[in-house]
Every structure is written in C-alpha cells, then in structure tokens.
C-alpha atoms as a PDB file:
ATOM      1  CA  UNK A   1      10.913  -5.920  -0.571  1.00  0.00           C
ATOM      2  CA  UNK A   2       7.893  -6.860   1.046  1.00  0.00           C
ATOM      3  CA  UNK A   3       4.962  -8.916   1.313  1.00  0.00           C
ATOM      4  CA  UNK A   4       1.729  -7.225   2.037  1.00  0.00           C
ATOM      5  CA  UNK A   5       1.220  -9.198   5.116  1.00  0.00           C
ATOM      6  CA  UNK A   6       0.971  -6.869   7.495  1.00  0.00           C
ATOM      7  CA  UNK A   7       2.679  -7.108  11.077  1.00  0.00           C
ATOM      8  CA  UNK A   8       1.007  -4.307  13.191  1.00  0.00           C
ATOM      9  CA  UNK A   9      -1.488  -2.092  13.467  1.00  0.00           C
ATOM     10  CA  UNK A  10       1.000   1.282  14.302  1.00  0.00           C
ATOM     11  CA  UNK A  11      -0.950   4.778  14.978  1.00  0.00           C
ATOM     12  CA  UNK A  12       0.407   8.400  14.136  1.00  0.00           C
ATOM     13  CA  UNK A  13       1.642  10.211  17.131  1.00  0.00           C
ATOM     14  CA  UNK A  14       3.496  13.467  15.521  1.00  0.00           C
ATOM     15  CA  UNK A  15       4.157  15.124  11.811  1.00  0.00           C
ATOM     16  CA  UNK A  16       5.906  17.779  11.036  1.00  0.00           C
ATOM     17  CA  UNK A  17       5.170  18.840   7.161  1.00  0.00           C
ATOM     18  CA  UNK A  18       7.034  21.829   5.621  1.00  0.00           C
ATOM     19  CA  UNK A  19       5.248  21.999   2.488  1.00  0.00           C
ATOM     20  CA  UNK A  20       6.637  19.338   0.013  1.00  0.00           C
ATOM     21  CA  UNK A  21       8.152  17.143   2.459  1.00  0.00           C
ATOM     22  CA  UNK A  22       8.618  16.861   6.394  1.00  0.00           C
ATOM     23  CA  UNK A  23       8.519  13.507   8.971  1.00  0.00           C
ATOM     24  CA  UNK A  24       6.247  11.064  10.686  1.00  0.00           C
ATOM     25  CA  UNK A  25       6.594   9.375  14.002  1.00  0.00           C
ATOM     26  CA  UNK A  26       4.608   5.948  14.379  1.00  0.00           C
ATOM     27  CA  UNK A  27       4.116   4.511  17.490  1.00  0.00           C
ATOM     28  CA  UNK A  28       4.398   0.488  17.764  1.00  0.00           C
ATOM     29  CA  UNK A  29       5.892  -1.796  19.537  1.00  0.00           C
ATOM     30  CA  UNK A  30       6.072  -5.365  17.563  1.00  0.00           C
ATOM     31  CA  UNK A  31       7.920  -4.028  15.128  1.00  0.00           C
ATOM     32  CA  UNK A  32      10.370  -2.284  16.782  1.00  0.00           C
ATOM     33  CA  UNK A  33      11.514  -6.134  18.364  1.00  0.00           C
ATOM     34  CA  UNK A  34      14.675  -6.131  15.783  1.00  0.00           C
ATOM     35  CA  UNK A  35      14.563  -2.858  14.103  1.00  0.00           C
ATOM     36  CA  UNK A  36      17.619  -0.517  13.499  1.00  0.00           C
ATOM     37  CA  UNK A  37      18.332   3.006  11.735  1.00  0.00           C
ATOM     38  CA  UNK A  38      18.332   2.563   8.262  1.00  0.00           C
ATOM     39  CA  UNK A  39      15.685  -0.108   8.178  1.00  0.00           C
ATOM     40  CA  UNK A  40      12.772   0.233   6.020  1.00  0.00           C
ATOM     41  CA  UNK A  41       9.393   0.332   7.239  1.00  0.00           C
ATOM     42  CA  UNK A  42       6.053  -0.103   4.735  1.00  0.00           C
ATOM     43  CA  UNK A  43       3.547   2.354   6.459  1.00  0.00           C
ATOM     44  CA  UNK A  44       0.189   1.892   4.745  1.00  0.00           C
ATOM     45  CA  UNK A  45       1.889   0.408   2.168  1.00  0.00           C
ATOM     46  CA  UNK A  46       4.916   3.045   1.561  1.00  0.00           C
ATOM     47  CA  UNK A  47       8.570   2.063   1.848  1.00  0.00           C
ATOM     48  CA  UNK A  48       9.930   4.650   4.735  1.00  0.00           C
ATOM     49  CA  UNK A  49      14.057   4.611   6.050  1.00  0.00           C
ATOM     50  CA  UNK A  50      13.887   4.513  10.119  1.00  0.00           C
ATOM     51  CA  UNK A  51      15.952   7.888  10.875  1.00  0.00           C
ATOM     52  CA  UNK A  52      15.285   7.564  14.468  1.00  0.00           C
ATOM     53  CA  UNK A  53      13.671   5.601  17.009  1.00  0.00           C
ATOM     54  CA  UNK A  54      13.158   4.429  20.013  1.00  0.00           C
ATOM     55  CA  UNK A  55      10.858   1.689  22.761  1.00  0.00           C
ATOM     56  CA  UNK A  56       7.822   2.148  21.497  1.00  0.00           C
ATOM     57  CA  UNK A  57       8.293   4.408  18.215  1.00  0.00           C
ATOM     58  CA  UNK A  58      10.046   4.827  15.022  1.00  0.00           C
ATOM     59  CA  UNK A  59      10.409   8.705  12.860  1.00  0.00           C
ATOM     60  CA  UNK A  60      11.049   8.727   9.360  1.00  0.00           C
ATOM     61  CA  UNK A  61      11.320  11.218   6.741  1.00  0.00           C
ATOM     62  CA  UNK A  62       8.479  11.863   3.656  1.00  0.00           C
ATOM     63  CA  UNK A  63       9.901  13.551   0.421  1.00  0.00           C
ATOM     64  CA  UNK A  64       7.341  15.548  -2.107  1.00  0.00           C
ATOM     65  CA  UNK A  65       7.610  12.127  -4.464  1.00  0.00           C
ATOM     66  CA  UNK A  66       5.927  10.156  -1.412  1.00  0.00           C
ATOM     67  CA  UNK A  67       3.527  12.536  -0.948  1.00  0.00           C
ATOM     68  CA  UNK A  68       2.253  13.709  -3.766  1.00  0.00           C
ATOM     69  CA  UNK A  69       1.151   9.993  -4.592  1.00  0.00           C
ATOM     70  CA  UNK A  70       0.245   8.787  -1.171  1.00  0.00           C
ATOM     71  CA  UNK A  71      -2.176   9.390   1.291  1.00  0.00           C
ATOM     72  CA  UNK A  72       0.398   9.763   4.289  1.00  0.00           C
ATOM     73  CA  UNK A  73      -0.068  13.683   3.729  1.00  0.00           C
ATOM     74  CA  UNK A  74      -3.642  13.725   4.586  1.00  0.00           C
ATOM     75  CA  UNK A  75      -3.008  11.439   7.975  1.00  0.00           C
ATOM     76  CA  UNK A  76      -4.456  12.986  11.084  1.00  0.00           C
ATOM     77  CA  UNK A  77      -2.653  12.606  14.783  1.00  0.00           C
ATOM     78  CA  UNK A  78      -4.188   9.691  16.114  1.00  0.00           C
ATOM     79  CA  UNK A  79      -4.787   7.813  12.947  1.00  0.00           C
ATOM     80  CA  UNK A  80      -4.034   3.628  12.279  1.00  0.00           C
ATOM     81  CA  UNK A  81      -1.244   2.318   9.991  1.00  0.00           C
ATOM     82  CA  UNK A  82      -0.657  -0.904   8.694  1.00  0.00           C
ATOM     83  CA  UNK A  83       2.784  -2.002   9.012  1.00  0.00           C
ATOM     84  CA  UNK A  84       5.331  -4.558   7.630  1.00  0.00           C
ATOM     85  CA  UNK A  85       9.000  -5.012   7.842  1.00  0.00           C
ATOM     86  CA  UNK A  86      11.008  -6.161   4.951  1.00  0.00           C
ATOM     87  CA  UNK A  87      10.936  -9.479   4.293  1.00  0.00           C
ATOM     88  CA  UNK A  88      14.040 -11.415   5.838  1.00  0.00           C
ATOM     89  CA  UNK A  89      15.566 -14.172   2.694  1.00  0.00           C
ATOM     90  CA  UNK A  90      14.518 -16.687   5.058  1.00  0.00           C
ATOM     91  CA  UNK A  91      10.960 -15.978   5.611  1.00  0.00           C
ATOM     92  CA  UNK A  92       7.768 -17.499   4.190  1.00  0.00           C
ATOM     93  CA  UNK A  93       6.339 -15.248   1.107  1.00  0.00           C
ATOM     94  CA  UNK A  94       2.369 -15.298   2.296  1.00  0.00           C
ATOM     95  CA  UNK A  95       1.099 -12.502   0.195  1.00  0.00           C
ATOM     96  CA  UNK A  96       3.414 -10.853  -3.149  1.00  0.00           C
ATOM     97  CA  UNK A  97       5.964  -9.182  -4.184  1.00  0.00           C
ATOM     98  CA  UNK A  98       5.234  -5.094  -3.230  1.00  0.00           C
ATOM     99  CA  UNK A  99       8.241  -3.242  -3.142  1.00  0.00           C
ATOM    100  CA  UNK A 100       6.609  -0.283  -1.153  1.00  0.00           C
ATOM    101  CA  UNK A 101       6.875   2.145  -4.557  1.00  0.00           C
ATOM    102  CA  UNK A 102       2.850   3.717  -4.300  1.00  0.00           C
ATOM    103  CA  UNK A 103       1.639   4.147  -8.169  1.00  0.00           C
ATOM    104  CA  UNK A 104      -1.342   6.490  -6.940  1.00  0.00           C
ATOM    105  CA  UNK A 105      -4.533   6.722  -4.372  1.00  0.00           C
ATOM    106  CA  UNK A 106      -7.894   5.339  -5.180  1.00  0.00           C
ATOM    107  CA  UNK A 107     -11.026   6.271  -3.336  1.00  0.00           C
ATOM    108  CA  UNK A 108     -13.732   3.869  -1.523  1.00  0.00           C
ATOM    109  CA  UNK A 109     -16.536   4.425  -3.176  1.00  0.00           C
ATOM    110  CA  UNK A 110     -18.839   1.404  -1.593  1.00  0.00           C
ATOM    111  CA  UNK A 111     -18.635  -1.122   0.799  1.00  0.00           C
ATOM    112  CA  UNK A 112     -21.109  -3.595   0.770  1.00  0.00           C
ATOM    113  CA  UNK A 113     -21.755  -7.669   3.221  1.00  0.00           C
ATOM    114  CA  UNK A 114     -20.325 -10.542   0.472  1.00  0.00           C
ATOM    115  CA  UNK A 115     -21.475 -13.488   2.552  1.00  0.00           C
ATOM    116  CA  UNK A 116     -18.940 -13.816   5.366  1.00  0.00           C
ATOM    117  CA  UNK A 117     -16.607 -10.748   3.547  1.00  0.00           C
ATOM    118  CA  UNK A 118     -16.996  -7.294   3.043  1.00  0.00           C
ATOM    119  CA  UNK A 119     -16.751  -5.913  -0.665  1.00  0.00           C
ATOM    120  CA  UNK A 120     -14.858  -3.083  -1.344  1.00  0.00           C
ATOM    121  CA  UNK A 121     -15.363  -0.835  -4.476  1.00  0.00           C
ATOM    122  CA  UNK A 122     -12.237   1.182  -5.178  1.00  0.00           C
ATOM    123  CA  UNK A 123     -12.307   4.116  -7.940  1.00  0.00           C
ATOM    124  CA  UNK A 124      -8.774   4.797  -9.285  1.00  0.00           C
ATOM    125  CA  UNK A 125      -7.298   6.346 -12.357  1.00  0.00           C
ATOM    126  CA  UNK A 126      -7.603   4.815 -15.545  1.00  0.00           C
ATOM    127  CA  UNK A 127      -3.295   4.529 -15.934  1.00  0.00           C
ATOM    128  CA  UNK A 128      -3.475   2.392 -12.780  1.00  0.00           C
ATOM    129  CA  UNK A 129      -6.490   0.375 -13.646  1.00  0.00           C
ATOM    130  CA  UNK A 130      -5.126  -0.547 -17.261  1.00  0.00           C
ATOM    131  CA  UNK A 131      -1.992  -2.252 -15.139  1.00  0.00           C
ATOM    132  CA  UNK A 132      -4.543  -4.772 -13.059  1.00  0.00           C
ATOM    133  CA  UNK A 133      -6.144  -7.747 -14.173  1.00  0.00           C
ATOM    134  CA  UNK A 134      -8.775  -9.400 -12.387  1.00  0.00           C
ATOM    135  CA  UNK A 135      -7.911 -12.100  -9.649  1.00  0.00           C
ATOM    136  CA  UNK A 136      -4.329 -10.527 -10.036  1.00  0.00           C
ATOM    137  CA  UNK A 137      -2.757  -8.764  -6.542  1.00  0.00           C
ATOM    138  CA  UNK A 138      -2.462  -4.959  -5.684  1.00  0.00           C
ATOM    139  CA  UNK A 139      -1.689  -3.880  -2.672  1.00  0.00           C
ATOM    140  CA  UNK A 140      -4.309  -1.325  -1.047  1.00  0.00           C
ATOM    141  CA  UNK A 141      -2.588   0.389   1.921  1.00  0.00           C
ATOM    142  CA  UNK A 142       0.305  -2.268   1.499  1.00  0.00           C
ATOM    143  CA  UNK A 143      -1.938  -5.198   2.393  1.00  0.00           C
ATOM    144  CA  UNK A 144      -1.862  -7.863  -0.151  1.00  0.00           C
ATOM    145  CA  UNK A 145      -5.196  -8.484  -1.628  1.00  0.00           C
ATOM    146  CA  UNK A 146      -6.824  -9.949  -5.035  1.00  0.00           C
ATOM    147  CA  UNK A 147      -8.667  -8.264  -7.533  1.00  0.00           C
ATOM    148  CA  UNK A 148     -12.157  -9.412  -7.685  1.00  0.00           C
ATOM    149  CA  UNK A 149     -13.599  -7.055 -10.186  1.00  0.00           C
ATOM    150  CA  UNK A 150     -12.172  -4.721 -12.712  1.00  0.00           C
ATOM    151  CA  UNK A 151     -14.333  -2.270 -14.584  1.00  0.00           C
ATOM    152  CA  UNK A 152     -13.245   0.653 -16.654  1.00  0.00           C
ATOM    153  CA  UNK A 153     -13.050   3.224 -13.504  1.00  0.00           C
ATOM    154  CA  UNK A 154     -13.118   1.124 -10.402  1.00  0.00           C
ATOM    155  CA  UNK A 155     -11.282  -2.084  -8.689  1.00  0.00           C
ATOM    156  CA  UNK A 156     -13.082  -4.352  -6.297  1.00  0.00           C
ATOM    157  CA  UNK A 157     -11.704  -6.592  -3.400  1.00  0.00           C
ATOM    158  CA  UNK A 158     -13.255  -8.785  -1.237  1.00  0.00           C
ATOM    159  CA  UNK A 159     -11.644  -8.690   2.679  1.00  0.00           C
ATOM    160  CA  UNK A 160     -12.530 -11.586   4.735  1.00  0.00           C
ATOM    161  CA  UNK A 161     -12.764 -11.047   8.736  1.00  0.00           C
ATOM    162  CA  UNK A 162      -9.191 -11.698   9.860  1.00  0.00           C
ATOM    163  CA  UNK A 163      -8.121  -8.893   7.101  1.00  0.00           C
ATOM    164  CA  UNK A 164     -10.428  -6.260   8.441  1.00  0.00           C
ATOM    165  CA  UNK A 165      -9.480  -6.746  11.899  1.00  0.00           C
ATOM    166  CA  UNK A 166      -5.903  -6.932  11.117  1.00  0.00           C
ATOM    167  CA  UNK A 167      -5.676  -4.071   9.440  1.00  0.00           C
ATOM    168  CA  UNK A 168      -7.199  -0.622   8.772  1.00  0.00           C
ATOM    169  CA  UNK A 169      -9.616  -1.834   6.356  1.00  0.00           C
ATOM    170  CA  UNK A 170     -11.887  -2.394   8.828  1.00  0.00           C
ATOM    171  CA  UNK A 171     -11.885   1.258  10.014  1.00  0.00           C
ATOM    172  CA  UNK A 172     -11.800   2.769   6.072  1.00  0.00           C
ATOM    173  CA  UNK A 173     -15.228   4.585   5.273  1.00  0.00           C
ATOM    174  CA  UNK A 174     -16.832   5.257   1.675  1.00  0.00           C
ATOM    175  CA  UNK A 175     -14.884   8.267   0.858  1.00  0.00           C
ATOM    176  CA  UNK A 176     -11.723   7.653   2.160  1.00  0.00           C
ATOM    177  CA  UNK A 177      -8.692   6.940  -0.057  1.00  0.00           C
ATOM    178  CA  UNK A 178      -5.998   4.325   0.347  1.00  0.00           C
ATOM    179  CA  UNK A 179      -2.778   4.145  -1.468  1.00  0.00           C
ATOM    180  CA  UNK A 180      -2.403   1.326  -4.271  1.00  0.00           C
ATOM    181  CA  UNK A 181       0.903  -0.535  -5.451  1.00  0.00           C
ATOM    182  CA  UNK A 182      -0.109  -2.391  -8.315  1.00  0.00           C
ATOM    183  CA  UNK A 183       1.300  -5.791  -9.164  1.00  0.00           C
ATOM    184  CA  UNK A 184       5.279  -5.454  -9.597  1.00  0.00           C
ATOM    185  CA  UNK A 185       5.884  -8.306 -12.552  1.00  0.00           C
ATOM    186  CA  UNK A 186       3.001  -7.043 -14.159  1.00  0.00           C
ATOM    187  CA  UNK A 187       4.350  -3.450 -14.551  1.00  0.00           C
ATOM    188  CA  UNK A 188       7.765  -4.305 -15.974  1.00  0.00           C
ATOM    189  CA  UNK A 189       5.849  -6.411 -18.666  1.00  0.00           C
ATOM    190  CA  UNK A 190       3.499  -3.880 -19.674  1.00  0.00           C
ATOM    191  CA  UNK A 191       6.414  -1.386 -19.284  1.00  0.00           C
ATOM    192  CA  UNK A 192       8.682  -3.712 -21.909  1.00  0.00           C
ATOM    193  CA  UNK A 193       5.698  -4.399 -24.323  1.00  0.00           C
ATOM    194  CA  UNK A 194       4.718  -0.624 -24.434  1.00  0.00           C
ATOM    195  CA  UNK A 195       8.916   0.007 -25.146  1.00  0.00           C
ATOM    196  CA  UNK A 196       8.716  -2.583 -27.936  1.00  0.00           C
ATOM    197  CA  UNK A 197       5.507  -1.922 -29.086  1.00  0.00           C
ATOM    198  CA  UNK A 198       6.541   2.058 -30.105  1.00  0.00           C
ATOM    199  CA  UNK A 199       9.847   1.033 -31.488  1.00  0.00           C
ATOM    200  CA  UNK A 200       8.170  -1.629 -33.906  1.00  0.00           C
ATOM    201  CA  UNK A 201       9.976  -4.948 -32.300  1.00  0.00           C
ATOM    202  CA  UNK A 202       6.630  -6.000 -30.856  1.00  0.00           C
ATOM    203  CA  UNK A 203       2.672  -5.748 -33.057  1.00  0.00           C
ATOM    204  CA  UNK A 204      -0.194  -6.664 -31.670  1.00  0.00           C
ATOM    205  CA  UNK A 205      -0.748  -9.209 -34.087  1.00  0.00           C
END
C-alpha cells in the first residue's frame, strides 16, 4: 500500500523488453536507504518487487499485465520516475490509499497557468472516468492528486509548485500519457453496486 506522496525523483538507466514482459533498472539513491529484495517499489505509480539491487539502483521485473496498462513500456533510457516506498504502519498517511494496481493511461491534452498552479487536462477512457468524481483522488503517475474537473472524456488537476518540482509533472508535455490509479474505496463500491444492481438486490430507486 501506498500513499501517492512521492519520495524521489529515480531515472531509467537500462530495460530489457522481450515482447510481453522483460525488466527495468532505476537508478536512486534515497530510496534505496532501507530497501531489501522483495520490497515493493511504486515507479510512476506501478507496484514493482525489487529482484535485485544495489548502491545506487534497484531492477525489477514487468509482466504483459503491467504493461499493457501502463506507460513503463514506452519509457526511454534516461527518462524521470516518481517513486514511493510502501507505506511503513507507523507512518503519517499525507496523500490516499493507491495500492500501485494501474486501471489504464490517460493522455495530456492541455496544460494551462491557474494563478500560482498549473492546470492539467487529462483525456482518459470513459470506464475510468465513470469511477472518478470530482474533488475525489486518482493517482496520475502514482502522485496523489484531486480531481478538479470531470467532463464526459477528460479529468482535470490542478498541481501547485512544490508538486511539479517534486515530481515529473513538471517535465510532462501535451501529448504525453501518464498512468492513472483511480480511487481504491471508490472502485469496490461501484464494483458491489454494479454486482447487486444485475442480480436485483440493489434498484436505482
């Protein structure tokens, strides 16, 4: 479990994809302070098991699942990652439950001054959009953010300056895509009432 607070900016030093699947190796340090194999790792907002690592790195396995709806297949040597260790039962809960599962990738389709923010226009599937509900969370690259605007094709967030710098918002361009967790609590309820609602228990009335 996480928090979408993120911890590091790490940066893509090898990848080895056969196909469907294949590894990453991040480079970091911060991270790395207390880490072990077997640990999990959100990297741009995807739950990854260490396999191996070492002073200033960490390599982890990518299965078809992760990505075919992720973004972490279209990452370029070089690149920025945000990333977050699991949250320890002692520490603070700053941003919301993500559990590092990605529902799907949404593309940046403007970014636009809001005062002292930047506004950030996200297009995304209609199944994702129909689980988010304006000023709830989602989780764009596995940072914790809220939902400013919701429209029939597109999300909207608004990043203040600490965020962008932070994180690899501040280096995203119109265009690019970013992976999107959307709310956990909200899933399983629209998951139940969608159950209950085809087996007659629940009407909308």
């Amino acid at each position: 479990m996480f928090t979408g607070i993120i911890e590091e900016l790490g940066h893509l030093k090898k990848r080895e994809l056969h196909g469907t699947y294949g590894s990453l190796e991040i480079s970091c340090h911060h991270i790395l302070a207390d880490a072990h194999i077997g640990d999990s790792i959100a990297t741009n907002g995807v739950c990854l098991t260490i396999t191996d690592l070492g002073p200033d790195f960490y390599r982890c396995d990518v299965m078809a699942q992760t990505l075919h709806l992720s973004n972490l297949g279209a990452l370029q040597i070089g690149d920025a990652l945000n990333l977050e260790r699991a949250m320890p039962a002692d520490g603070r809960f700053g941003g919301h439950m993500v559990s590092g599962h990605i529902d799907g990738v949404g593309t940046i389709r403007r970014i636009r001054r809001d005062g002292n923010a930047i506004r950030y226009q996200i297009h995304a599937d209609t199944a994702l959009l129909q689980q988010m509900v304006p000023q709830g969370s989602i989780a764009i690259d596995g940072i914790s953010l809220t939902i400013a605007a919701l429209d029939a094709t597109s999300l909207e967030v608004s990043i203040i300056p600490h965020t962008l710098d932070a994180t690899t918002l501040g280096l995203k361009q119109v265009g690019d895509t970013v992976n999107l967790e959307c709310d956990l609590i909200g899933k399983y309820v629209a998951r139940l009432l969608q159950r209950e609602h085809a087996s007659g228990g629940i009407t909308p009335e």
